[in-house]
N, C-alpha and C. Protein backbone atom coordinates (compact mmCIF):
# COMPACT_ATOMS: atom_id res chain seq x y z
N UNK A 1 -26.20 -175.94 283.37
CA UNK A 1 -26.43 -174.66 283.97
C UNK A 1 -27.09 -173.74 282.94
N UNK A 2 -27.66 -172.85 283.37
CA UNK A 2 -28.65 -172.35 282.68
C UNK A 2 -28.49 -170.65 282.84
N UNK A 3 -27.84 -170.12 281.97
CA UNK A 3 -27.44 -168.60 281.60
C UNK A 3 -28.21 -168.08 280.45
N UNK A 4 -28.57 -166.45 281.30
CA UNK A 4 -29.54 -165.47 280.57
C UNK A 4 -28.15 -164.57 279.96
N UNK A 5 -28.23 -164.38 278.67
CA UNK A 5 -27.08 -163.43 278.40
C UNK A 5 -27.94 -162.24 277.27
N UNK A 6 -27.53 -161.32 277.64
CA UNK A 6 -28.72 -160.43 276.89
C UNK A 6 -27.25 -159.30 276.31
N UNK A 7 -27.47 -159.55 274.66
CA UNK A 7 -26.76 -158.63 273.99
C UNK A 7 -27.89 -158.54 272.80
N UNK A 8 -27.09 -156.81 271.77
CA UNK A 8 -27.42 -156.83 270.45
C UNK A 8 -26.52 -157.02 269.42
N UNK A 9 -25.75 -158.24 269.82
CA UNK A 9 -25.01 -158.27 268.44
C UNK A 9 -25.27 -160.08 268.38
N UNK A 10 -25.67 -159.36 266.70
CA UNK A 10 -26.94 -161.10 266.33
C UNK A 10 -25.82 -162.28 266.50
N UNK A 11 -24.28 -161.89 265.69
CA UNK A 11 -23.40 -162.15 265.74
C UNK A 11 -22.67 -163.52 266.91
N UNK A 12 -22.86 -162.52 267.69
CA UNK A 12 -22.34 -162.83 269.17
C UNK A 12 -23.71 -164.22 269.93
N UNK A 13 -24.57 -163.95 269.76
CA UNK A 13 -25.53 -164.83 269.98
C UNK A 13 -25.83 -165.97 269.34
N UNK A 14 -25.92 -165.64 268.46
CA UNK A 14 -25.63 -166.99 267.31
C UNK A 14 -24.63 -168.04 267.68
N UNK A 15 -23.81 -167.53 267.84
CA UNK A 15 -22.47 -168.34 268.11
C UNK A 15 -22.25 -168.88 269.42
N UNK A 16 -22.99 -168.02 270.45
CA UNK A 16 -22.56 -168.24 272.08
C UNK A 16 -23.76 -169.43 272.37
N UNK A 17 -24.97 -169.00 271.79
CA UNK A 17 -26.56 -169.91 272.49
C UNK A 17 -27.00 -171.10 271.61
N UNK A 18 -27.44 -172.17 272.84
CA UNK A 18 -28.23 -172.79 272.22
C UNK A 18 -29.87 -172.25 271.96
N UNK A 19 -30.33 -171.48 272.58
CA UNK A 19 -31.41 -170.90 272.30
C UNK A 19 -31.38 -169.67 271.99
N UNK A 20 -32.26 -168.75 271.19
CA UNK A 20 -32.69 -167.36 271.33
C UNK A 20 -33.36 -166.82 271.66
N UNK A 21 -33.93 -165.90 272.25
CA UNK A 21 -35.16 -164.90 272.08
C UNK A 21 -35.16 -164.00 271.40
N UNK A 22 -35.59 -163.73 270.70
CA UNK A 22 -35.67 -162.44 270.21
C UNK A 22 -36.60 -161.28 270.57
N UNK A 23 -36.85 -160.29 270.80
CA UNK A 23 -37.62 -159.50 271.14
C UNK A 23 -37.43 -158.27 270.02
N UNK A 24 -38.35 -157.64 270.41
CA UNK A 24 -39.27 -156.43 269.46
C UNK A 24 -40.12 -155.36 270.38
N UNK A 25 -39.92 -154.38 270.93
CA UNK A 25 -40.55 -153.53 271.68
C UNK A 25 -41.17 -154.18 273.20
N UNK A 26 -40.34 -154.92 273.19
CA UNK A 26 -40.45 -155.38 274.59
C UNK A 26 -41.06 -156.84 274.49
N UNK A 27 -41.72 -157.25 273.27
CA UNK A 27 -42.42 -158.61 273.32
C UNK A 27 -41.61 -159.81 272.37
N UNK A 28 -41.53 -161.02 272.84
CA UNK A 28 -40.75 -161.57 272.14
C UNK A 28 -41.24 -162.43 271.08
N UNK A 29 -40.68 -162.43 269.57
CA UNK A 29 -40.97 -162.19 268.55
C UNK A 29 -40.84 -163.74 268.22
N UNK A 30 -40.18 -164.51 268.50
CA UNK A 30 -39.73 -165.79 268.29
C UNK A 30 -38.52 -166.38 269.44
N UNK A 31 -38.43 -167.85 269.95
CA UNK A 31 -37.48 -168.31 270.80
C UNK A 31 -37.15 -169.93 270.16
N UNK A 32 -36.06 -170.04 269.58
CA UNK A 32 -35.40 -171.03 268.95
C UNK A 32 -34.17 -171.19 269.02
N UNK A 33 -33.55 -172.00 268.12
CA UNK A 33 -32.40 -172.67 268.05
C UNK A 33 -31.43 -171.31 267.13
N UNK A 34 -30.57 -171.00 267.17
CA UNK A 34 -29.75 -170.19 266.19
C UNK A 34 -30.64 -170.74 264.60
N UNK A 35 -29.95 -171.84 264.67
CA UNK A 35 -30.13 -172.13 263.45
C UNK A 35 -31.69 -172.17 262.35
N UNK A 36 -32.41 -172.46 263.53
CA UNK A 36 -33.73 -171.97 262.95
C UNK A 36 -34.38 -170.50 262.86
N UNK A 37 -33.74 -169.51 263.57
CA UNK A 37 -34.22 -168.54 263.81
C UNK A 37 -33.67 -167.42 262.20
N UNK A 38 -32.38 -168.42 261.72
CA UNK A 38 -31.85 -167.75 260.70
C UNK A 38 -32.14 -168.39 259.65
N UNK A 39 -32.94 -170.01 259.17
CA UNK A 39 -32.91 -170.41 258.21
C UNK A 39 -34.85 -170.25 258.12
N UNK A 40 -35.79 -170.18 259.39
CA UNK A 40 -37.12 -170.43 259.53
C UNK A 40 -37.64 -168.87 260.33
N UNK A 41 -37.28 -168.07 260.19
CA UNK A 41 -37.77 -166.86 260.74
C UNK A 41 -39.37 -166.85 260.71
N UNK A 42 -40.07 -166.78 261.72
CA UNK A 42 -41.30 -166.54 261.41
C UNK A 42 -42.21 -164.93 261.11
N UNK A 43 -41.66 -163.82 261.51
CA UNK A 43 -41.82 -162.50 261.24
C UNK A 43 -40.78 -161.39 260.63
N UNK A 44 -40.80 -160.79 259.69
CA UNK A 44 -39.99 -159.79 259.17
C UNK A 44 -38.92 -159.42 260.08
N UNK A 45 -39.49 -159.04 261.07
CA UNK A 45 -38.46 -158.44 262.24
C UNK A 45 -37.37 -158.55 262.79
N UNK A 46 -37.99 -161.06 262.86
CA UNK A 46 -36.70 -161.54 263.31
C UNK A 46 -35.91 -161.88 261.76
N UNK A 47 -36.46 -162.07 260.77
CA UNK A 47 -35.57 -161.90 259.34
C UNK A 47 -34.60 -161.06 259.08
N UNK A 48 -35.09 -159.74 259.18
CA UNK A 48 -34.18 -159.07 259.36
C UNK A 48 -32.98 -158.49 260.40
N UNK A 49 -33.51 -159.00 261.74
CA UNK A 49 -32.43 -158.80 262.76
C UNK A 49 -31.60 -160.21 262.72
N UNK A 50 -31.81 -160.95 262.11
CA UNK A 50 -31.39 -161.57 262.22
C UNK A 50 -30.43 -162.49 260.80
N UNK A 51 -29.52 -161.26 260.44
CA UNK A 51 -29.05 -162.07 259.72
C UNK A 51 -29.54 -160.93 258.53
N UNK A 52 -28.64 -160.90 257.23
CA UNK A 52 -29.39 -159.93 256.01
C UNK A 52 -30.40 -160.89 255.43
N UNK A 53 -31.73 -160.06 254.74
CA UNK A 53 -32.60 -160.67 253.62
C UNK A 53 -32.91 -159.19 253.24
N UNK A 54 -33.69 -159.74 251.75
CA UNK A 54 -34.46 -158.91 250.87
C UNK A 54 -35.56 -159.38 251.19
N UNK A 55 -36.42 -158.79 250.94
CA UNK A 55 -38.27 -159.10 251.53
C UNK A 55 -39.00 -158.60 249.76
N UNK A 56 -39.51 -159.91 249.35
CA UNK A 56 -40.13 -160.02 248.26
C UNK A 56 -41.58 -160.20 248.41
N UNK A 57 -42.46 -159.39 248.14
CA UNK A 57 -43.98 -159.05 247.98
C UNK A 57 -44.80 -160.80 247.15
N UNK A 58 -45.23 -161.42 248.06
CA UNK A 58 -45.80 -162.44 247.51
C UNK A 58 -47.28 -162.65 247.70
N UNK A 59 -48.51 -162.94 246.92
CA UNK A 59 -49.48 -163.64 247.04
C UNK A 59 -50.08 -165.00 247.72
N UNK A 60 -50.59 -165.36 248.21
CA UNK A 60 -50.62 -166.83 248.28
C UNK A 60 -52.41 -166.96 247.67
N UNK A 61 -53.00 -167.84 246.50
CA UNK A 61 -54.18 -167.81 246.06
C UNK A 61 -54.43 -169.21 246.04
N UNK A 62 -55.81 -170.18 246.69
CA UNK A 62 -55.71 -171.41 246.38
C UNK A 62 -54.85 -172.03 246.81
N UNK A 63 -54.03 -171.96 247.85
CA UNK A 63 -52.75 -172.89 248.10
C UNK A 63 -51.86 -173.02 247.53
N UNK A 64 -51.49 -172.02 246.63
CA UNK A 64 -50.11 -171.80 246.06
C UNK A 64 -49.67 -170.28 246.17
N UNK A 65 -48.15 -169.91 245.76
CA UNK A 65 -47.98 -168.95 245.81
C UNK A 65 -47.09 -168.54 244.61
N UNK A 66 -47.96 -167.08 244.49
CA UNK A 66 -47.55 -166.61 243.60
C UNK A 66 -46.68 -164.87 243.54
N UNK A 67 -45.36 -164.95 242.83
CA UNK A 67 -44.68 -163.52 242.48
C UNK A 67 -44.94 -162.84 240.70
N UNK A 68 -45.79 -161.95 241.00
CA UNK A 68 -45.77 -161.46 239.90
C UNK A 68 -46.74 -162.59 238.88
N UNK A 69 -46.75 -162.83 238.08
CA UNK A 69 -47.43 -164.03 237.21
C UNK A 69 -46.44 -165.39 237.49
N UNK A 70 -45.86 -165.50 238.41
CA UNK A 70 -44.82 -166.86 238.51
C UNK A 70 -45.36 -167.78 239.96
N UNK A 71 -45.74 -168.62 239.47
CA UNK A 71 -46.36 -169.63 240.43
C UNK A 71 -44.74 -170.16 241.34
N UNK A 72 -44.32 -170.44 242.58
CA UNK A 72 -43.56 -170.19 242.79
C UNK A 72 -43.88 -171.29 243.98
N UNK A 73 -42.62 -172.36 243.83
CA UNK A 73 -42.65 -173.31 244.11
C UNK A 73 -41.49 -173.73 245.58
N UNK A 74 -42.57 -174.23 246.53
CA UNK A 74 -42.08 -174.65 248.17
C UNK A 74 -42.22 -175.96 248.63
N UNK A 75 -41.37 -176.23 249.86
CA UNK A 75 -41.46 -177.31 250.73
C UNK A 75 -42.34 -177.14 251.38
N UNK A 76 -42.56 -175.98 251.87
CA UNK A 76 -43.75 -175.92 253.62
C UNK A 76 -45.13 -175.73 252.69
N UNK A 77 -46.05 -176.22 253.32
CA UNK A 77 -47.19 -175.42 252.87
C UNK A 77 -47.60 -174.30 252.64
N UNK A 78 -48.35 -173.57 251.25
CA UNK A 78 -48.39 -172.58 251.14
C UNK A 78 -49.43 -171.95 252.11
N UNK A 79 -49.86 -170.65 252.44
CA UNK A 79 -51.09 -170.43 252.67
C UNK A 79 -51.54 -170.01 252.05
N UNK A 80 -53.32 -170.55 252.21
CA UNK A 80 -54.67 -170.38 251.39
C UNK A 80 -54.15 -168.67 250.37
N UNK A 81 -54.87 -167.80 251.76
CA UNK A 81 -54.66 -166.89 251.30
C UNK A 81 -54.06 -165.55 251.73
N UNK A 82 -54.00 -164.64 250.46
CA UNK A 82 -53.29 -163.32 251.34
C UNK A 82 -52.11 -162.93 251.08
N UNK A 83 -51.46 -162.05 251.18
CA UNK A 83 -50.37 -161.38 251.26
C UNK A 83 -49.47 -161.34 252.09
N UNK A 84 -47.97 -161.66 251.74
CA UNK A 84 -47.24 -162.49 252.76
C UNK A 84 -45.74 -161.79 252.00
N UNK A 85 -44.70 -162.18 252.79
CA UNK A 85 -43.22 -161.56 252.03
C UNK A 85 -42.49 -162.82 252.40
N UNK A 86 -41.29 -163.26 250.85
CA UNK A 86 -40.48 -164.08 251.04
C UNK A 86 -39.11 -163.66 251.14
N UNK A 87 -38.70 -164.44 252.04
CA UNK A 87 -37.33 -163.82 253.18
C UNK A 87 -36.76 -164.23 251.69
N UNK A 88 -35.42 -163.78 251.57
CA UNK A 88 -34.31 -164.23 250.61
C UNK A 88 -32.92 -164.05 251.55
N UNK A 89 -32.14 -164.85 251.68
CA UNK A 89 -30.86 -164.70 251.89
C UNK A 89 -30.39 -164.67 250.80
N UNK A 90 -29.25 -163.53 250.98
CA UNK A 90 -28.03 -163.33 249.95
C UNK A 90 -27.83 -164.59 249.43
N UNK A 91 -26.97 -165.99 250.48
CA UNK A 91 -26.65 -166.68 250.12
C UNK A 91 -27.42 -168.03 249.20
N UNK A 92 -28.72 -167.86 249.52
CA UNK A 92 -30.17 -168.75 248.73
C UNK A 92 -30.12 -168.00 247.34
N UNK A 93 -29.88 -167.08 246.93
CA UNK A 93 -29.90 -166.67 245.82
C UNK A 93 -28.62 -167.31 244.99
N UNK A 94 -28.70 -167.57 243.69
CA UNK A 94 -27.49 -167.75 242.47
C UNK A 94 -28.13 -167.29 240.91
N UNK A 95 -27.27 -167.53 240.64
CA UNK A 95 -27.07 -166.99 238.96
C UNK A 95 -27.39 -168.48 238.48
N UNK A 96 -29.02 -167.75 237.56
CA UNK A 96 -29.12 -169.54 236.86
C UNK A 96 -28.47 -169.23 235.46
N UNK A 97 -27.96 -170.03 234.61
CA UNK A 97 -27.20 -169.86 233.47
C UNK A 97 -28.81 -171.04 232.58
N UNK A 98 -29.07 -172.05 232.85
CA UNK A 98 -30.25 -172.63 232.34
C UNK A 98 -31.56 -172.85 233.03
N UNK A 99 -32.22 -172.08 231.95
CA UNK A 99 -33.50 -171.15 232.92
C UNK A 99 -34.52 -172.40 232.57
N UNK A 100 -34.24 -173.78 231.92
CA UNK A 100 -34.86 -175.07 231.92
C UNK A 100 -34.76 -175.71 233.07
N UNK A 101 -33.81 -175.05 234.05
CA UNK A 101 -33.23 -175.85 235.41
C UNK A 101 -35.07 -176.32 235.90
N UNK A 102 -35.07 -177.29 236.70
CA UNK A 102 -36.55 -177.56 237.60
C UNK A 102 -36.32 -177.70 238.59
N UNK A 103 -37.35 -177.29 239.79
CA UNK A 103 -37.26 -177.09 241.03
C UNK A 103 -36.61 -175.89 241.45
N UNK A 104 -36.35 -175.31 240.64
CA UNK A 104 -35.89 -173.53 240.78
C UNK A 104 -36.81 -172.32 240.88
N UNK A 105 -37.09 -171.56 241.36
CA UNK A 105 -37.85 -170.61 241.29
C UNK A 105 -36.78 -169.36 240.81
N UNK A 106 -37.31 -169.26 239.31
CA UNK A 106 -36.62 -167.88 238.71
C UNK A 106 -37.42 -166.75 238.71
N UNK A 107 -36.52 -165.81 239.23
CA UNK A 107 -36.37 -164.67 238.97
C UNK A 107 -35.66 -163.19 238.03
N UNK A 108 -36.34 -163.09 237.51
CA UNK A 108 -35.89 -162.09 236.08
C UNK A 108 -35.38 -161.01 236.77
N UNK A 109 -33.71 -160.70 236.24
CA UNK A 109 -33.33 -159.46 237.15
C UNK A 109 -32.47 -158.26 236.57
N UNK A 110 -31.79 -157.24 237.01
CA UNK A 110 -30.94 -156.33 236.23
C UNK A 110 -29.90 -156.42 237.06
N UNK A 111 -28.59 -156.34 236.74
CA UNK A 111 -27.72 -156.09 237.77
C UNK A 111 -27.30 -154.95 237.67
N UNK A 112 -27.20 -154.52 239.16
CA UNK A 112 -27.12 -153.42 238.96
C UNK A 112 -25.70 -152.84 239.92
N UNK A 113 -25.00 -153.84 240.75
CA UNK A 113 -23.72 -153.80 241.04
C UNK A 113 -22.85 -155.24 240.92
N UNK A 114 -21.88 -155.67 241.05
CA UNK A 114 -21.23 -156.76 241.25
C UNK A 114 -20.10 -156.49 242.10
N UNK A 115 -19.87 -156.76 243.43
CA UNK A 115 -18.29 -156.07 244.04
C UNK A 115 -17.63 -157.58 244.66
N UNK A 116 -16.53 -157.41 244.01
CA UNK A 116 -15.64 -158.52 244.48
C UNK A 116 -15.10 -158.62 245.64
N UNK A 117 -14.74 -159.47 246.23
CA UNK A 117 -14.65 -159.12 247.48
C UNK A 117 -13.40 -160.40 247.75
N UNK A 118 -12.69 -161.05 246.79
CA UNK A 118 -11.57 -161.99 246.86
C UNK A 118 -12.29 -162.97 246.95
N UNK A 119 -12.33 -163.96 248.11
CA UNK A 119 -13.23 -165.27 248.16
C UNK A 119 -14.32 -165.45 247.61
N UNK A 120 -15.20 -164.50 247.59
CA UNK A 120 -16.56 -164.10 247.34
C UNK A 120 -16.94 -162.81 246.33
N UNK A 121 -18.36 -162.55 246.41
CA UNK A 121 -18.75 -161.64 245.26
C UNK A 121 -20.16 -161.21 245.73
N UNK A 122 -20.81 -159.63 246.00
CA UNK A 122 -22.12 -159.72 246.01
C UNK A 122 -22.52 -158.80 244.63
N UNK A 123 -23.93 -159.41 244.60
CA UNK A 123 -24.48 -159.00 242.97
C UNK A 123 -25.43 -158.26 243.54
N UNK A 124 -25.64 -157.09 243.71
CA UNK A 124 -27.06 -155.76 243.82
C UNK A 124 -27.88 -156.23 242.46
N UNK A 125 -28.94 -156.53 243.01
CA UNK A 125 -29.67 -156.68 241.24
C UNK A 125 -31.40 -155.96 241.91
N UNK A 126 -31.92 -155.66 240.67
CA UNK A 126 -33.14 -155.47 240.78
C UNK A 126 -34.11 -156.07 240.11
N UNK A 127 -35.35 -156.47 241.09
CA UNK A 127 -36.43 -157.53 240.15
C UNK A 127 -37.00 -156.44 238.84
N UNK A 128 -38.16 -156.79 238.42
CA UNK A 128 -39.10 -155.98 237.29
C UNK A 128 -39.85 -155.57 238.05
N UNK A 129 -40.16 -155.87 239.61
CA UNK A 129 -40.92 -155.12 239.93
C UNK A 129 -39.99 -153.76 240.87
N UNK A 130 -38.36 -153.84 240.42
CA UNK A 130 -37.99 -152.75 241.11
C UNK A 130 -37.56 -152.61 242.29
N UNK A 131 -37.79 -154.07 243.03
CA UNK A 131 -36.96 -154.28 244.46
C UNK A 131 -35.73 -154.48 244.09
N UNK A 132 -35.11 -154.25 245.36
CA UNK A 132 -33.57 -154.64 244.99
C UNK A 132 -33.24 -156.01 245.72
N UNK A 133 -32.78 -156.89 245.55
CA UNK A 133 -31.94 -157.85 245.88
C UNK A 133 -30.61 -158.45 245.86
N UNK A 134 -30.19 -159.04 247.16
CA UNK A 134 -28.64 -159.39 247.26
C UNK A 134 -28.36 -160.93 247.04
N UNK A 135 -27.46 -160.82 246.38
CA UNK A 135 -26.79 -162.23 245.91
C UNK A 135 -25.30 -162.57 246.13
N UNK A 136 -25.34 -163.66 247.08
CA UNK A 136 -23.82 -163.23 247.83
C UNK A 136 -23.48 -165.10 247.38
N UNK A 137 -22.24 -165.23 246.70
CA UNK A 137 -21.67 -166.37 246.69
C UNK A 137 -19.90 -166.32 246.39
N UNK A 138 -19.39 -167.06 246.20
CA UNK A 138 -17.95 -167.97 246.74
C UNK A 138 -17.19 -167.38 244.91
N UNK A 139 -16.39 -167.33 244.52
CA UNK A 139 -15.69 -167.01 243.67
C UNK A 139 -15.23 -168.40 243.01
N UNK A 140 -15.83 -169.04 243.21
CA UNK A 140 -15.16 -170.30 242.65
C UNK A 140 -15.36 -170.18 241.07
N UNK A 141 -14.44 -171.12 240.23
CA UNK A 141 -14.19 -170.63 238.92
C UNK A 141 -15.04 -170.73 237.60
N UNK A 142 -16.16 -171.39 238.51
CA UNK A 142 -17.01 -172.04 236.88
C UNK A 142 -17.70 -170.23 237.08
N UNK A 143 -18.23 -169.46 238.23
CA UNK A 143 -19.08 -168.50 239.10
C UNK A 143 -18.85 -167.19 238.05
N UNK A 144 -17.13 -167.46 238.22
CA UNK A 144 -16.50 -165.58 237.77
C UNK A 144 -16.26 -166.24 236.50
N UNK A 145 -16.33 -167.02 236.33
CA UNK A 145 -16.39 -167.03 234.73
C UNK A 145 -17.64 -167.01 233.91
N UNK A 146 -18.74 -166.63 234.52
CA UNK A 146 -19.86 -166.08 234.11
C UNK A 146 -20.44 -164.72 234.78
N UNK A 147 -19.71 -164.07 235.33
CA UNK A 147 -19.98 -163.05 236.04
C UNK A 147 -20.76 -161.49 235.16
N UNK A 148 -21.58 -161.36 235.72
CA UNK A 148 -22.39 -160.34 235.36
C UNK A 148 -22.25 -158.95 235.05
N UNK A 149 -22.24 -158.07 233.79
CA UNK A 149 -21.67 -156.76 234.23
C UNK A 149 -23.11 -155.98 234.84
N UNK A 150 -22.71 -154.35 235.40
CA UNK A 150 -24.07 -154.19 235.80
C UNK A 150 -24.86 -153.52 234.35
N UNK A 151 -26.11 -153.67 234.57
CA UNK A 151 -26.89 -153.27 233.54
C UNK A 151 -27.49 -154.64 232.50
N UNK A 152 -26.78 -155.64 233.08
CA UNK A 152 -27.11 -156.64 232.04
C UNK A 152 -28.18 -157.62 233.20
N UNK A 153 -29.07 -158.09 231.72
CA UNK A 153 -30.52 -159.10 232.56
C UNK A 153 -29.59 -160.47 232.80
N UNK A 154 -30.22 -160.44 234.10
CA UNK A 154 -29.95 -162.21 234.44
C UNK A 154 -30.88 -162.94 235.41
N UNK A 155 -30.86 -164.05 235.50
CA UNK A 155 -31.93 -164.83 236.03
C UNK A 155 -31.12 -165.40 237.17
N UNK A 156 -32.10 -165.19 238.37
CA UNK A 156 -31.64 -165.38 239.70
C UNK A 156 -33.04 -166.66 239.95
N UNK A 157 -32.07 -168.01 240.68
CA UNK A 157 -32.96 -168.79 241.04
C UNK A 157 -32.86 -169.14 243.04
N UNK A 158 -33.76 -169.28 243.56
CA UNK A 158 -34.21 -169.78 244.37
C UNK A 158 -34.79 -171.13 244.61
N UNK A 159 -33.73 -172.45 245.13
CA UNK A 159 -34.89 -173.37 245.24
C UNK A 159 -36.15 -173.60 246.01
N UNK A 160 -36.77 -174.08 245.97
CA UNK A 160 -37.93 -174.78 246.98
C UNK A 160 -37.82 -174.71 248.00
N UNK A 161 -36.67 -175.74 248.47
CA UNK A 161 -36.13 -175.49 249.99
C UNK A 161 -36.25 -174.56 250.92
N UNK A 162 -35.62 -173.15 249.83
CA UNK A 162 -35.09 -172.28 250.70
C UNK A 162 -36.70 -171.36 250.86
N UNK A 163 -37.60 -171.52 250.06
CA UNK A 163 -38.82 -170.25 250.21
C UNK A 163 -39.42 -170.08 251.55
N UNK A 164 -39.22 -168.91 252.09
CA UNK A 164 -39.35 -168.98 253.65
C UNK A 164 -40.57 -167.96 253.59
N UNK A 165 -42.15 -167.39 254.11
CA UNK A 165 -42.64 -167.02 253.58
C UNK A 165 -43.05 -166.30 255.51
N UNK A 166 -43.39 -164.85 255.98
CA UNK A 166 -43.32 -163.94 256.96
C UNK A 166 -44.83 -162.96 256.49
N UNK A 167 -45.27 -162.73 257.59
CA UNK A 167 -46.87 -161.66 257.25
C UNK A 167 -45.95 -160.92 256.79
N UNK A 168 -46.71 -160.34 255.76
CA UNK A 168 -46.78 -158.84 255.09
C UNK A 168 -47.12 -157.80 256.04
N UNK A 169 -46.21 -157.51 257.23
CA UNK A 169 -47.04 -156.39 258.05
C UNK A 169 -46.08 -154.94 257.46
């Protein structure tokens, strides 16, 4: 059987549908699976309604892409060219401790909050170019035993996997 259920809580949808729509001023923005709509967003819009991200200012030159002077390394194909933003989930983000790690895409950062939260922990940090970004992970013990105060530099990595890349509109 086949039910139209129309709410705004991303929440509630996620959990109830096998499909989504999403819409945006009346036109619909993307129609998928939950799970793709939160891990493969194709426009800012549904990124952000769907689920938290930070939106990072990226290049794409030659078929690669680039942040800042950092060639910045994916699964999907890059595009040629142009200006494009990479989704970040809280949870795609971590604290690299060895910045030799490979297949990581680092990011140079400041922290600029850390709030505990018992199970978990989110880190407010800001890139060099001054965005802010969220870093949300699990309290487990190797984690808080390297935990960040704010004001201090640390390197936030992203793998490959996760680089999800939305027009720059």
């Amino acid at each position: 059987m086949t039910t139209v259920y129309v709410t705004h809580d991303q929440r509630e949808a996620i959990t109830m549908s096998d499909r989504i729509a999403v819409m945006n001023a009346g036109r619909i923005e993307q129609i998928d699976q939950p799970e793709v709509l939160y891990a493969r967003p194709r426009t800012k819009f549904v990124a952000g309604f769907i689920g938290e991200s930070s939106f990072i200012p990226v290049e794409s030159r030659n078929g690669s892409v680039w942040y800042e002077d950092r060639k910045l390394r994916m699964n999907d194909a890059a595009p040629s060219t142009g200006r494009h933003l990479m989704v970040v989930r809280p949870e795609k983000l971590r604290l690299v401790a060895d910045v030799g790690e490979t297949g990581v895409n680092l990011l140079p950062a400041t922290v600029g909050d850390v709030i505990y939260q018992g199970d978990s922990f989110v880190c407010y940090a800001t890139l060099k170019d001054g965005r802010q970004v969220t870093l949300r992970d699990y309290c487990r013990s190797d984690v808080l035993a390297k935990l960040p105060a704010p004001g201090e530099p640390i390197t936030l990595g992203i793998d490959a996997q996760d680089v999800v890349l939305v027009a720059d509109q």
